[in-house]
C-alpha atoms as a PDB file:
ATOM      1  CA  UNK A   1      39.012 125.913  29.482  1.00  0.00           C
ATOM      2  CA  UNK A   2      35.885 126.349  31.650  1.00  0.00           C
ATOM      3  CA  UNK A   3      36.424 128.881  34.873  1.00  0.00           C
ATOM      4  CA  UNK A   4      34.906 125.697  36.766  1.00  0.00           C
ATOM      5  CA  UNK A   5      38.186 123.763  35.680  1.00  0.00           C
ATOM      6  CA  UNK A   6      40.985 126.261  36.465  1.00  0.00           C
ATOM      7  CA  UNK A   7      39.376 126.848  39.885  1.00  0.00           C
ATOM      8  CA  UNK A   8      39.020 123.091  40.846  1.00  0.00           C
ATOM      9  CA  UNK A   9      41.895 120.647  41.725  1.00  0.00           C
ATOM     10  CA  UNK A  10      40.783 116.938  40.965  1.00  0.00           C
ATOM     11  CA  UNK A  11      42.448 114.273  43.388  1.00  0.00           C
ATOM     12  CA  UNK A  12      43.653 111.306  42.153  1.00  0.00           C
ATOM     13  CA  UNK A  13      46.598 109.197  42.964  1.00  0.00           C
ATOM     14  CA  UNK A  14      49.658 111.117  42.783  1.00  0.00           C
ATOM     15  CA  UNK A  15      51.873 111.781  45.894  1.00  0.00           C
ATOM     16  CA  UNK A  16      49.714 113.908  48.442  1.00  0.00           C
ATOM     17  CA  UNK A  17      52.074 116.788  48.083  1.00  0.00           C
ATOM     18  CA  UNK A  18      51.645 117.056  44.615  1.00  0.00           C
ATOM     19  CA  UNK A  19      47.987 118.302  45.319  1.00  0.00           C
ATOM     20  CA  UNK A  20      49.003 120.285  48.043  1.00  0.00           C
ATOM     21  CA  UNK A  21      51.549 122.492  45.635  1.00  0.00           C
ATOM     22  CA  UNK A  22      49.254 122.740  42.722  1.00  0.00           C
ATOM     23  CA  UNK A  23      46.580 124.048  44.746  1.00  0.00           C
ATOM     24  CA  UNK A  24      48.888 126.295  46.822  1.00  0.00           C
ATOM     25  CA  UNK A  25      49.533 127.874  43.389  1.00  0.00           C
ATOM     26  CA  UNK A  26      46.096 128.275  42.379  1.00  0.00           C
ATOM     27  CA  UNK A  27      45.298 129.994  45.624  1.00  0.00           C
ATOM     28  CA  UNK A  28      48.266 132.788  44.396  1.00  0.00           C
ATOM     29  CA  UNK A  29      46.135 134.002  42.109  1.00  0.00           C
ATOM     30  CA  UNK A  30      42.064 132.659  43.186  1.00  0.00           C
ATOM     31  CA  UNK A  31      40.431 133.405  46.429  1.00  0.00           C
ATOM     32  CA  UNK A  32      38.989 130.194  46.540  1.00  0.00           C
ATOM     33  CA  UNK A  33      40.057 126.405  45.080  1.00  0.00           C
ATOM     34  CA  UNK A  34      37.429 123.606  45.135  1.00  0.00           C
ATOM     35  CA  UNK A  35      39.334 120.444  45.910  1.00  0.00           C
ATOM     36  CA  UNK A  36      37.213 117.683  44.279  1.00  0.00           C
ATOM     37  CA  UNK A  37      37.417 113.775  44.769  1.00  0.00           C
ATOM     38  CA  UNK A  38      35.371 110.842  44.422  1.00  0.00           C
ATOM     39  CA  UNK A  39      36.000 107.035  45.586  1.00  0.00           C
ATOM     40  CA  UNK A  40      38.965 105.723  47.481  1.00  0.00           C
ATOM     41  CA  UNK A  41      40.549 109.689  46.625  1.00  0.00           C
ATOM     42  CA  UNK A  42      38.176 111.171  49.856  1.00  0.00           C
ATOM     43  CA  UNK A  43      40.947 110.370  52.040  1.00  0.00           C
ATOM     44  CA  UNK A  44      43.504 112.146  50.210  1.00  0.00           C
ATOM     45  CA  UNK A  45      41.467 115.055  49.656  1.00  0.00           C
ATOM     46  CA  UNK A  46      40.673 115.483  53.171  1.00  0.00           C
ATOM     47  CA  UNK A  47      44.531 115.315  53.505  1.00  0.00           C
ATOM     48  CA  UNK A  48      44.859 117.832  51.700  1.00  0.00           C
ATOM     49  CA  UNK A  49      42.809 120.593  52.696  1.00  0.00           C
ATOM     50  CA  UNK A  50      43.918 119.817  55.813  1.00  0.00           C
ATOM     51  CA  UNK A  51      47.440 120.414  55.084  1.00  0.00           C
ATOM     52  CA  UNK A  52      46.817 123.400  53.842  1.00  0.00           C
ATOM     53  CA  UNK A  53      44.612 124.891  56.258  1.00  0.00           C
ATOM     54  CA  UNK A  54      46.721 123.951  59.379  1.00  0.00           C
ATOM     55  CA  UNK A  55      49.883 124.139  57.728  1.00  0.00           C
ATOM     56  CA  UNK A  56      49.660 127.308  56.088  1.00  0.00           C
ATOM     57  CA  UNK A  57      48.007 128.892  59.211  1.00  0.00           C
ATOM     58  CA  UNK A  58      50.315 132.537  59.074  1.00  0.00           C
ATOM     59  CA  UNK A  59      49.542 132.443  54.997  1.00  0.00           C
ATOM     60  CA  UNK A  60      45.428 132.847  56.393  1.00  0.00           C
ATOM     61  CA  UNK A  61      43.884 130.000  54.000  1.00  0.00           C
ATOM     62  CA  UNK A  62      40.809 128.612  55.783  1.00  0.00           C
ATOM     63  CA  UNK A  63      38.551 125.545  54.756  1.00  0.00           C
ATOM     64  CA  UNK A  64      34.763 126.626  53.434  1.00  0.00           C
ATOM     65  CA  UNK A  65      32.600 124.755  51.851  1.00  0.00           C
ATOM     66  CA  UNK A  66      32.382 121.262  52.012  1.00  0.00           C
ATOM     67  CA  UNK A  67      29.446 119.079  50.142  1.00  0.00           C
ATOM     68  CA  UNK A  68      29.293 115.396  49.889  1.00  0.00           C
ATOM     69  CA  UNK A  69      27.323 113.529  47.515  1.00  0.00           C
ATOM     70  CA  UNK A  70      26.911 109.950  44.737  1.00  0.00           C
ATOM     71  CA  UNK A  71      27.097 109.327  41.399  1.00  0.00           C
ATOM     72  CA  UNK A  72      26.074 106.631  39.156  1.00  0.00           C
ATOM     73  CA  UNK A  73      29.037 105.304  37.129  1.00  0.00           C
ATOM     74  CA  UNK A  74      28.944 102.396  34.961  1.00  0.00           C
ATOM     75  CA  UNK A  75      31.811 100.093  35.814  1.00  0.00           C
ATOM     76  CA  UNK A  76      34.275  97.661  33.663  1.00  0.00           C
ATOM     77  CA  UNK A  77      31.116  94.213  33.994  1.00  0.00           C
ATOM     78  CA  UNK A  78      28.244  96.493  33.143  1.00  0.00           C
ATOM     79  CA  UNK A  79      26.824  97.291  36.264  1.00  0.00           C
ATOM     80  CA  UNK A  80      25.916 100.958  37.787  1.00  0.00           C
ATOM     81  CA  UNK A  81      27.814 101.329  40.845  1.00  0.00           C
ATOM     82  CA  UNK A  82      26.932 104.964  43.106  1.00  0.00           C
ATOM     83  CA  UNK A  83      30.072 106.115  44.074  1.00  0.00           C
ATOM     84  CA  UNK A  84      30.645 108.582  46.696  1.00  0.00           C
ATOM     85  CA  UNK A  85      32.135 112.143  46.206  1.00  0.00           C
ATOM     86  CA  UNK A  86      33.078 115.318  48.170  1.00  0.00           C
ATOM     87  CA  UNK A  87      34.288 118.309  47.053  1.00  0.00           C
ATOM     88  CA  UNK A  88      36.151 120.826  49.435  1.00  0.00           C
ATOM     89  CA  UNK A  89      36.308 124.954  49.060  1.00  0.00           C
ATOM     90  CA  UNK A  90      39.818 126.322  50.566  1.00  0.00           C
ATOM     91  CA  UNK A  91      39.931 129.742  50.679  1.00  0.00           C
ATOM     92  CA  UNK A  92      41.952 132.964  51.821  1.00  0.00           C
ATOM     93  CA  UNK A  93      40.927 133.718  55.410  1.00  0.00           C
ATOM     94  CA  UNK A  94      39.274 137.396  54.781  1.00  0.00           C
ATOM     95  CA  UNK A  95      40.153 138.774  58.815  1.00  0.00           C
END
């Protein structure tokens, strides 16, 4: 397993919280997470590291980071559709 995949939390369509813990866990032991989703999952990733950072405000996790961008996927009838992405760096506040 790449460092790029234990260091990145991919949103999909499980129950909000269920992000929210597993990246809560990676923070334990990372200084920074990159919360990455693409689609209809923005929402819910924005969630997210919002949940954390305002949430957790006494455990000093901050949001960094944040990049939005496309890609080209190739849906189900052939055609390539862009599809929006975003990913999200939440990190320990250094003060």
């Amino acid at each position: 397993m790449s460092t790029e995949q234990r260091d990145t939390v991919f949103i999909g369509k499980k129950p909000i919280m269920a992000y929210v813990t597993s990246t809560l866990i990676q923070l334990a032991n990372l200084p920074s997470v990159n919360i990455k989703a693409r689609g209809m999952s923005i929402g819910r990733a924005v969630d997210v590291a919002q949940i954390i950072s305002r949430k957790t405000e006494n455990s000093g996790y901050m949001i960094g980071n944040i990049s939005i961008g496309s890609e080209s996927l190739e849906s189900q009838d052939g055609k390539t559709r862009n599809v929006s992405t975003i990913e999200i760096e939440v990190k320990r506040n250094t003060q």
